[in-house]
PDB file of N, CA and C in Angstrom:
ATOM      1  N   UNK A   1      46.516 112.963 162.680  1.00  0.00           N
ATOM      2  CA  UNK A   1      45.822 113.557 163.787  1.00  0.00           C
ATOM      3  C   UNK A   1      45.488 112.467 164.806  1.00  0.00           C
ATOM      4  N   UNK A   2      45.635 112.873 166.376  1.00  0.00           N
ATOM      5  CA  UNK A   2      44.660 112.090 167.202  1.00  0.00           C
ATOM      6  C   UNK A   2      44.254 113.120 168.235  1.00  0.00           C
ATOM      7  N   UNK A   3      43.296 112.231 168.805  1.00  0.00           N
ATOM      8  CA  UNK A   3      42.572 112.506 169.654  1.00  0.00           C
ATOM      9  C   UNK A   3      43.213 112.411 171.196  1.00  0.00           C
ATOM     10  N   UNK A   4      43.277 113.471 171.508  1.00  0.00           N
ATOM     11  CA  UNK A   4      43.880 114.057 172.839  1.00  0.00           C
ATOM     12  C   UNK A   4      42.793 114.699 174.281  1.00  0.00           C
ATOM     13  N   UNK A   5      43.451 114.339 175.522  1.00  0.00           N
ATOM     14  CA  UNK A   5      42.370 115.230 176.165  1.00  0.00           C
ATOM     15  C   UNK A   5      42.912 116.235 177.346  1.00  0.00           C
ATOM     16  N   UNK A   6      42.221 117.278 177.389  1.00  0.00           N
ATOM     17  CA  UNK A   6      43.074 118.682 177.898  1.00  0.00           C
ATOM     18  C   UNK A   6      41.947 118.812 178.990  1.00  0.00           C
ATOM     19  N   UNK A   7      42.497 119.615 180.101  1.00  0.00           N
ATOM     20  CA  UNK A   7      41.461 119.908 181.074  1.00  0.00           C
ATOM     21  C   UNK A   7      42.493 120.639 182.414  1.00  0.00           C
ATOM     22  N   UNK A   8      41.703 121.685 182.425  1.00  0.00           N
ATOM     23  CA  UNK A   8      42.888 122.737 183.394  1.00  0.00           C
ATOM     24  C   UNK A   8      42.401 122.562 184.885  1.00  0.00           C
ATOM     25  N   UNK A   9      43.364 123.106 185.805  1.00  0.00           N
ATOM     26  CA  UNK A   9      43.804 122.404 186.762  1.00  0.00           C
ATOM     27  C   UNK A   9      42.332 122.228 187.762  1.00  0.00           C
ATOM     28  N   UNK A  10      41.583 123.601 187.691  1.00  0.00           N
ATOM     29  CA  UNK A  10      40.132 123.920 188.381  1.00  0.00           C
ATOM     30  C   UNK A  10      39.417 122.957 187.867  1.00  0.00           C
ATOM     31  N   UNK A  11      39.493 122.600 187.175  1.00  0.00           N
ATOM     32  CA  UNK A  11      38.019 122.343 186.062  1.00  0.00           C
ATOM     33  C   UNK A  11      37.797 120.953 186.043  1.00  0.00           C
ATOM     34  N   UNK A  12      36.630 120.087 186.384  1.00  0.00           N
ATOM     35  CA  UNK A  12      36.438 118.714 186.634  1.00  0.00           C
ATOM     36  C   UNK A  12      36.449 118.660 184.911  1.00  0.00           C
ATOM     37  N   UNK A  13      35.810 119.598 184.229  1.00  0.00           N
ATOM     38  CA  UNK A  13      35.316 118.714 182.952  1.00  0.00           C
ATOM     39  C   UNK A  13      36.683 118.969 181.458  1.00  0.00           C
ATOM     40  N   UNK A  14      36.408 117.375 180.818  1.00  0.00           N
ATOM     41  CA  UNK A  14      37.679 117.412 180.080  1.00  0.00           C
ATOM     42  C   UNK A  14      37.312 117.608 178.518  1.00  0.00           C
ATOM     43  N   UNK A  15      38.067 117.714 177.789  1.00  0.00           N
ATOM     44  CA  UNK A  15      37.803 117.803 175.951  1.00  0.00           C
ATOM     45  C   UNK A  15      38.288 117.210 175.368  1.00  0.00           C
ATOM     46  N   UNK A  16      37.879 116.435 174.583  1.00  0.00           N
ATOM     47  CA  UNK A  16      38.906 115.686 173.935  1.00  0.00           C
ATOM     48  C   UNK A  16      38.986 117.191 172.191  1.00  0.00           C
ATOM     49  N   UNK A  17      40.308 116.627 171.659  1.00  0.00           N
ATOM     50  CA  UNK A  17      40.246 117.721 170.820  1.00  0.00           C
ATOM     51  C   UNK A  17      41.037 116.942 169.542  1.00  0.00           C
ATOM     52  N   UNK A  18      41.300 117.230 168.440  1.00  0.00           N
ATOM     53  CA  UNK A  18      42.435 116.733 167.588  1.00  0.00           C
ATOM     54  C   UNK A  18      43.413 117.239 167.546  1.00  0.00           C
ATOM     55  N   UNK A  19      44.476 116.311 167.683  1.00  0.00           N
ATOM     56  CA  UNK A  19      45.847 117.040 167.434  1.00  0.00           C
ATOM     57  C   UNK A  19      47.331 116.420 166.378  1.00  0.00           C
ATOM     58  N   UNK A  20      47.787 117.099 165.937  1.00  0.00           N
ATOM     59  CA  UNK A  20      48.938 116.918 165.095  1.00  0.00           C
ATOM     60  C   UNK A  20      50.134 116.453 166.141  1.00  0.00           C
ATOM     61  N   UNK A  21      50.784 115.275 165.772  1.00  0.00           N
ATOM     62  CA  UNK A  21      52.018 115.189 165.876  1.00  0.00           C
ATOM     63  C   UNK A  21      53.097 114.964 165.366  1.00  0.00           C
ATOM     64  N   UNK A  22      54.088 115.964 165.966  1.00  0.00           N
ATOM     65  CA  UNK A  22      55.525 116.039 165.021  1.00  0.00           C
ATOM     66  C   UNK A  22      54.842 116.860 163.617  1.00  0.00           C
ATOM     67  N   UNK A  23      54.600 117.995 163.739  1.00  0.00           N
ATOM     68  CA  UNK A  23      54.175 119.104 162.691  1.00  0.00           C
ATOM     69  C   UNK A  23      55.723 119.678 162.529  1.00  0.00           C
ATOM     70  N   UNK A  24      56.568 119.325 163.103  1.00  0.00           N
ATOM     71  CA  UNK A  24      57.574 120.185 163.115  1.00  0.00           C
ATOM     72  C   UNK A  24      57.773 122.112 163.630  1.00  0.00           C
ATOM     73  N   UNK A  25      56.474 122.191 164.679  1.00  0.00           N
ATOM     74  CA  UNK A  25      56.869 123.007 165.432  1.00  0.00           C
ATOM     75  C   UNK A  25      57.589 122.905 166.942  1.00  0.00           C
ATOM     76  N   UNK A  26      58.314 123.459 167.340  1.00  0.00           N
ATOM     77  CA  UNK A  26      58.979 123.584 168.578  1.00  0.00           C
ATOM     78  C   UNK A  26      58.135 123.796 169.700  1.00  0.00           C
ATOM     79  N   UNK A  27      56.716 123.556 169.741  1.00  0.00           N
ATOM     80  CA  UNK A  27      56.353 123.647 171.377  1.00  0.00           C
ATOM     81  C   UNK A  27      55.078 123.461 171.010  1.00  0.00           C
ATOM     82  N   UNK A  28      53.792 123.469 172.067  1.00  0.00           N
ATOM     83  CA  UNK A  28      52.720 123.112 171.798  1.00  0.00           C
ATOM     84  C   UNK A  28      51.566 124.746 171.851  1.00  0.00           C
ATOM     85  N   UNK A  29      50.666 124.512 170.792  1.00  0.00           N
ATOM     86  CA  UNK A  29      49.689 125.691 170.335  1.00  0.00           C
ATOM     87  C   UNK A  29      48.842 125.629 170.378  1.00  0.00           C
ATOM     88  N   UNK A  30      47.698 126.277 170.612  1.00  0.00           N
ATOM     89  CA  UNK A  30      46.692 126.086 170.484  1.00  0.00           C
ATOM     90  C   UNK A  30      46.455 128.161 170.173  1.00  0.00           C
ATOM     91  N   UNK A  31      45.036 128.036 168.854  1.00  0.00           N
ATOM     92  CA  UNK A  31      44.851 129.410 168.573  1.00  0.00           C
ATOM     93  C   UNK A  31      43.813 130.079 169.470  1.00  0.00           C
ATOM     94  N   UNK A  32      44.112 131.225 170.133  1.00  0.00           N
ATOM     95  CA  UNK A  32      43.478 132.140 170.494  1.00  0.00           C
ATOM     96  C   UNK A  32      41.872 131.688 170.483  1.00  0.00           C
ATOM     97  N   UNK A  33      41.363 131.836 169.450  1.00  0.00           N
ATOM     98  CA  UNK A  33      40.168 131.402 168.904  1.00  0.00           C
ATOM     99  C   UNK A  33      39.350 130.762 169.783  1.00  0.00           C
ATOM    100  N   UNK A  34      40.355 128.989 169.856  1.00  0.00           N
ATOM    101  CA  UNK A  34      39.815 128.043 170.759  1.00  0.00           C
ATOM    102  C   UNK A  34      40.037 128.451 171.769  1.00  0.00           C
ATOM    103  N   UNK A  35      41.081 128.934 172.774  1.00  0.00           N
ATOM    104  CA  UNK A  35      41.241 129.001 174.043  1.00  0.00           C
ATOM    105  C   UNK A  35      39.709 129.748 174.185  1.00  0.00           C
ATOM    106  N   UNK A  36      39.846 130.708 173.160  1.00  0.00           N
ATOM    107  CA  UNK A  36      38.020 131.578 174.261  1.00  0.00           C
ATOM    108  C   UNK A  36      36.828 131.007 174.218  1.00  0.00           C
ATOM    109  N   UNK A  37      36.773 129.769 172.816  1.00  0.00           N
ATOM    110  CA  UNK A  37      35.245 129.164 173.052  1.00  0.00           C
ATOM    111  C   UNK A  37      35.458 127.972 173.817  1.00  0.00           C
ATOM    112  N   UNK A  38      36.665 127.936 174.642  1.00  0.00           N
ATOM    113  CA  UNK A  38      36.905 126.739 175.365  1.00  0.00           C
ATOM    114  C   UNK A  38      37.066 126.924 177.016  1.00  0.00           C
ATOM    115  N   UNK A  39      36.648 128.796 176.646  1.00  0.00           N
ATOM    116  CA  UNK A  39      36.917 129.328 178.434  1.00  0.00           C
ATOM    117  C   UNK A  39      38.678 128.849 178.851  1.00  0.00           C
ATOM    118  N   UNK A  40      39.514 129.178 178.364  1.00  0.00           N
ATOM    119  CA  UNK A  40      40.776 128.229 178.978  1.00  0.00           C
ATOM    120  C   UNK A  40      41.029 129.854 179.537  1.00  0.00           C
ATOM    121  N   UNK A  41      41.854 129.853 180.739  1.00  0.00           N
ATOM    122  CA  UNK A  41      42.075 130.994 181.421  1.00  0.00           C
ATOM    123  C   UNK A  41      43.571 131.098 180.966  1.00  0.00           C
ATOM    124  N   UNK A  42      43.747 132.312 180.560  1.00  0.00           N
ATOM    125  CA  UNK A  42      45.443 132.895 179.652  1.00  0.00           C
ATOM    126  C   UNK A  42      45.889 133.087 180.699  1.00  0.00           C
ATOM    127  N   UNK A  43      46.963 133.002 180.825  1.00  0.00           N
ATOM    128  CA  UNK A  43      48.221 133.726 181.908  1.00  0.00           C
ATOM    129  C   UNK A  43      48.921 134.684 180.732  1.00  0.00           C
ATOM    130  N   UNK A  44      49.217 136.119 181.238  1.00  0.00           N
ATOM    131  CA  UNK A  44      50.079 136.695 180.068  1.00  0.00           C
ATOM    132  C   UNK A  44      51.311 136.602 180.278  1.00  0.00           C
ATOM    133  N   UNK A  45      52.377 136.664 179.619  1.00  0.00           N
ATOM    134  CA  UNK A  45      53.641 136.544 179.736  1.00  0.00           C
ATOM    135  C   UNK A  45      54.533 137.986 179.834  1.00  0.00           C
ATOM    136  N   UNK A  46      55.172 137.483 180.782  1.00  0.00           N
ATOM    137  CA  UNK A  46      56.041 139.007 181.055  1.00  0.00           C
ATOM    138  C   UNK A  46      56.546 140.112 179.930  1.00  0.00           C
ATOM    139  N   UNK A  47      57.068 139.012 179.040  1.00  0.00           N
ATOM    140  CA  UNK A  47      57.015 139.788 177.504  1.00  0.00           C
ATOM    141  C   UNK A  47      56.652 138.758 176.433  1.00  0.00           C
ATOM    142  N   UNK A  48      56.445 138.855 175.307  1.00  0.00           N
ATOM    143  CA  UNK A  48      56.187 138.271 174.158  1.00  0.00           C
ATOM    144  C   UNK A  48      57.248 137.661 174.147  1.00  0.00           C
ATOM    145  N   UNK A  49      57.143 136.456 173.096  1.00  0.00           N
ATOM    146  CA  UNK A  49      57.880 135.339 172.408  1.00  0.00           C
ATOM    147  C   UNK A  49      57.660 136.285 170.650  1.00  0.00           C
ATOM    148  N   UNK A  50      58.135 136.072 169.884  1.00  0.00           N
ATOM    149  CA  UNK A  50      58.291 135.975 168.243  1.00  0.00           C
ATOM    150  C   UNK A  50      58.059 134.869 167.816  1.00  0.00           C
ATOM    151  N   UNK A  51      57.527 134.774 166.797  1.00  0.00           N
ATOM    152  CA  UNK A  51      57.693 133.871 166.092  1.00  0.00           C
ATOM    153  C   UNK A  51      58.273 134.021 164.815  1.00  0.00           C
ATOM    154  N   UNK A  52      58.846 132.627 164.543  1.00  0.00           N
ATOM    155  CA  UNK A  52      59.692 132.314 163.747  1.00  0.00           C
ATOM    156  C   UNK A  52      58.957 131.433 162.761  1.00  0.00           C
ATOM    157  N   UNK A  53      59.054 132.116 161.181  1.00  0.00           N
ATOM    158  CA  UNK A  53      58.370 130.672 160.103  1.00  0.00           C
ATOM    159  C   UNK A  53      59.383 129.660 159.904  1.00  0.00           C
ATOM    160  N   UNK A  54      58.352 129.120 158.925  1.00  0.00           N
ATOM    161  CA  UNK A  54      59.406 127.875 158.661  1.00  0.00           C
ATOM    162  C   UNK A  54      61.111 128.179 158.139  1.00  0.00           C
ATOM    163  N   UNK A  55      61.026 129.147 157.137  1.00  0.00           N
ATOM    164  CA  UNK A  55      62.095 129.480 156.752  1.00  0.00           C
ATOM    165  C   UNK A  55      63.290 130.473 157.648  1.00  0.00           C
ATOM    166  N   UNK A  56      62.780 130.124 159.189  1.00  0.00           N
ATOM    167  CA  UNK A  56      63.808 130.822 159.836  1.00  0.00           C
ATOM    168  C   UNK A  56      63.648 132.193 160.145  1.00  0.00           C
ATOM    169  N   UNK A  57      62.522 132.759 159.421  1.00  0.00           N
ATOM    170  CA  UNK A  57      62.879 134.600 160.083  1.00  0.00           C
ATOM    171  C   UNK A  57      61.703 134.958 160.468  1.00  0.00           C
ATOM    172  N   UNK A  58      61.865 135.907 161.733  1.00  0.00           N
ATOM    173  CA  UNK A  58      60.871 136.100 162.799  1.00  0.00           C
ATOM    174  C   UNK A  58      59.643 136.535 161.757  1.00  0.00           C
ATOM    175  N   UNK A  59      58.431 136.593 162.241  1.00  0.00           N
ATOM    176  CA  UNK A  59      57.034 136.976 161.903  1.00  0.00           C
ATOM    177  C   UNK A  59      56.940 137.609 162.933  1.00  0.00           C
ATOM    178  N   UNK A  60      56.835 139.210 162.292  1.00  0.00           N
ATOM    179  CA  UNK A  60      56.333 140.108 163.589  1.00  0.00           C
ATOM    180  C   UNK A  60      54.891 140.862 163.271  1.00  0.00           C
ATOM    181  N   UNK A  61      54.292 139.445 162.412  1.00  0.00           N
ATOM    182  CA  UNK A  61      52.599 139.896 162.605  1.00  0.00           C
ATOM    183  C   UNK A  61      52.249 138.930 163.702  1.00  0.00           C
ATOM    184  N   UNK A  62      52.829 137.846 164.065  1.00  0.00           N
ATOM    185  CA  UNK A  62      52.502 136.928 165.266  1.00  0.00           C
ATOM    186  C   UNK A  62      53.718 136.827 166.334  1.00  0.00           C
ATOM    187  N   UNK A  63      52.634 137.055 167.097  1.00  0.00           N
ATOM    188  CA  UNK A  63      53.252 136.971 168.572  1.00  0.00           C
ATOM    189  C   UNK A  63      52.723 136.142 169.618  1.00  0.00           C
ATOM    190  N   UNK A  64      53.145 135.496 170.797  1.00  0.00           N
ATOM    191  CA  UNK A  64      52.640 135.085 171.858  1.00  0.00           C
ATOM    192  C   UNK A  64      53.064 135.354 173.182  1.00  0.00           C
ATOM    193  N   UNK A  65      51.609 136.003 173.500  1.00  0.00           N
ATOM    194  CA  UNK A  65      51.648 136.672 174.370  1.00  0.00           C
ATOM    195  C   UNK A  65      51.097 136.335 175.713  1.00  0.00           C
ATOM    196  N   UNK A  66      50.129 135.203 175.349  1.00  0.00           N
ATOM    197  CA  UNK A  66      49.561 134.299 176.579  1.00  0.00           C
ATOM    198  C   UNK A  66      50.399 132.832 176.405  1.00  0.00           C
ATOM    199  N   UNK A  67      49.982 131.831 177.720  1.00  0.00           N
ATOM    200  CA  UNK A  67      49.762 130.713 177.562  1.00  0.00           C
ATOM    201  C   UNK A  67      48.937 130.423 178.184  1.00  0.00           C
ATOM    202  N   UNK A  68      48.468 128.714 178.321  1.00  0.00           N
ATOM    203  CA  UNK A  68      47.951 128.443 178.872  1.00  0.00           C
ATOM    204  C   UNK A  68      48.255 126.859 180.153  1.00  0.00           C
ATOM    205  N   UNK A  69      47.832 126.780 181.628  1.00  0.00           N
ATOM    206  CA  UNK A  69      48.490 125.707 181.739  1.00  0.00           C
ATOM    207  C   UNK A  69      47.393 124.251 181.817  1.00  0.00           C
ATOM    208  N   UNK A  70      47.455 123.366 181.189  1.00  0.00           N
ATOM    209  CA  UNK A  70      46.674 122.436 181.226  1.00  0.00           C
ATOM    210  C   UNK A  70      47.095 120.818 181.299  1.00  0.00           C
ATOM    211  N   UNK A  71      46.335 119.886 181.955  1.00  0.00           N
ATOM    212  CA  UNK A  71      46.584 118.796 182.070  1.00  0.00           C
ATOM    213  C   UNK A  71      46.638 117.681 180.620  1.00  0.00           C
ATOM    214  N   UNK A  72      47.274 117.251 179.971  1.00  0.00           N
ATOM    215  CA  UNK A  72      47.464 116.596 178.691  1.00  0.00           C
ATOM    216  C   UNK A  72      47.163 115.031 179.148  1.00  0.00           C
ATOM    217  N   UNK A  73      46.134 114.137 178.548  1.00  0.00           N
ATOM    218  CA  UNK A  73      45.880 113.200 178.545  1.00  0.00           C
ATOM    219  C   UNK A  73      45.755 112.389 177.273  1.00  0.00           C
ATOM    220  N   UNK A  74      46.727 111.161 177.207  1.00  0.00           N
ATOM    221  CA  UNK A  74      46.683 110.278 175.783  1.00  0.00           C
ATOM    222  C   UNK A  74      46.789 109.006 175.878  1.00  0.00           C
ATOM    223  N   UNK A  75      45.818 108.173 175.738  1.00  0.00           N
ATOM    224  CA  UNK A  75      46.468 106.873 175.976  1.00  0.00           C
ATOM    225  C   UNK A  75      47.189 106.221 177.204  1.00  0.00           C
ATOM    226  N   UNK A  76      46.605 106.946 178.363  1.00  0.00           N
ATOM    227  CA  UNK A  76      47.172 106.647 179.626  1.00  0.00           C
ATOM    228  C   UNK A  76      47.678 107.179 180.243  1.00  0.00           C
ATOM    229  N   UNK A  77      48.785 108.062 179.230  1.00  0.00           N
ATOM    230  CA  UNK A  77      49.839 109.170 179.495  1.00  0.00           C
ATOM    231  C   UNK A  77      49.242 110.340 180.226  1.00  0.00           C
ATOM    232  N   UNK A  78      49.826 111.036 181.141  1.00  0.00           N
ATOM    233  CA  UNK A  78      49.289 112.145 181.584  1.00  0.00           C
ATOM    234  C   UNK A  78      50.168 113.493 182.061  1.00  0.00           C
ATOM    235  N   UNK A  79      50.213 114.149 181.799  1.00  0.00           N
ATOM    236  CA  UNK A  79      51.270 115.211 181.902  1.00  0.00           C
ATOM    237  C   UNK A  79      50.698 116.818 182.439  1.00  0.00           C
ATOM    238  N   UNK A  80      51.385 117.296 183.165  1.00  0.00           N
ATOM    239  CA  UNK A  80      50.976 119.099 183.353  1.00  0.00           C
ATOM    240  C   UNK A  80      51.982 119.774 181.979  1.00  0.00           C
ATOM    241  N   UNK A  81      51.497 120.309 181.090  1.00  0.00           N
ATOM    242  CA  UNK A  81      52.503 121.468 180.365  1.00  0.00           C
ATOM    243  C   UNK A  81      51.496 122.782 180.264  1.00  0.00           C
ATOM    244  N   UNK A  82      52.207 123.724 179.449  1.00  0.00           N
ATOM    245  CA  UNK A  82      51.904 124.928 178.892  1.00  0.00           C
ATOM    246  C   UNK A  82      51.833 124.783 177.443  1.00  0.00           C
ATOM    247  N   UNK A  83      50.333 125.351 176.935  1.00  0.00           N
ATOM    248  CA  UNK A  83      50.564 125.630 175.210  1.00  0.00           C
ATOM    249  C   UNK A  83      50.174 127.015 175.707  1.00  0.00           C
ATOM    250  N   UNK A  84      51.017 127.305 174.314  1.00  0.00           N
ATOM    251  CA  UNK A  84      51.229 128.769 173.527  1.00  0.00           C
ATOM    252  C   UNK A  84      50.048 129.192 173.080  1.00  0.00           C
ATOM    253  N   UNK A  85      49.473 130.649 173.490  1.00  0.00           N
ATOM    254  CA  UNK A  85      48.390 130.665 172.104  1.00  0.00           C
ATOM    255  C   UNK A  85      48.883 131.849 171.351  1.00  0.00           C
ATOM    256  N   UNK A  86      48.365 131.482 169.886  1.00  0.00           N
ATOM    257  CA  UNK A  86      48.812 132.243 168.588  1.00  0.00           C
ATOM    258  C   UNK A  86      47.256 133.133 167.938  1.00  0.00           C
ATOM    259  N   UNK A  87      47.837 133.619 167.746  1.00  0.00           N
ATOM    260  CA  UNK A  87      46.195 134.595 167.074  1.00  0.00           C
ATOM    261  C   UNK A  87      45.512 133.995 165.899  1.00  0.00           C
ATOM    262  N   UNK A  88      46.484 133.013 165.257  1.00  0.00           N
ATOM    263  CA  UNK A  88      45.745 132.703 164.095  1.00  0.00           C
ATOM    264  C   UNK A  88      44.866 131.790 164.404  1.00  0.00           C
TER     265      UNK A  88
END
């Protein structure tokens, strides 16, 4: 785990949070959960994404249906992306 810091595009104030790298998922997540005690504003997506487990076949108890867009800060590094949020 490290310590990462996120902060969307309006918003002066930042979080630092923990995060996994190289979990071996394909894109970046964050759960439902946090986005709402973190106020992060969802964009919904035109249609859902699936998800896929480890073993390759879709999970159609999870879906993603928002994202979110936020500024990624690490060690200097600084980036605009989108995480996914997942219900779990």
């Amino acid at each position: 785990m490290v310590k990462i810091g996120l902060k969307q595009k309006e918003d002066k104030k930042e979080i630092i949070v923990e995060a996994l790298l190289d979990s071996g998922a394909t894109g970046l997540m964050m759960s439902l959960e946090f986005a709402r005690k973190n106020k992060f504003r969802k964009k919904k997506l035109g249609r859902p994404i699936y998800v896929r487990n480890i073993n390759s076949i879709f999970n159609h108890e999870e879906l993603i249906e928002y994202i979110v867009d936020v500024g990624l800060f690490y060690k200097g590094h600084k980036e605009k992306t989108e995480i996914d949020i997942i219900r779990g």
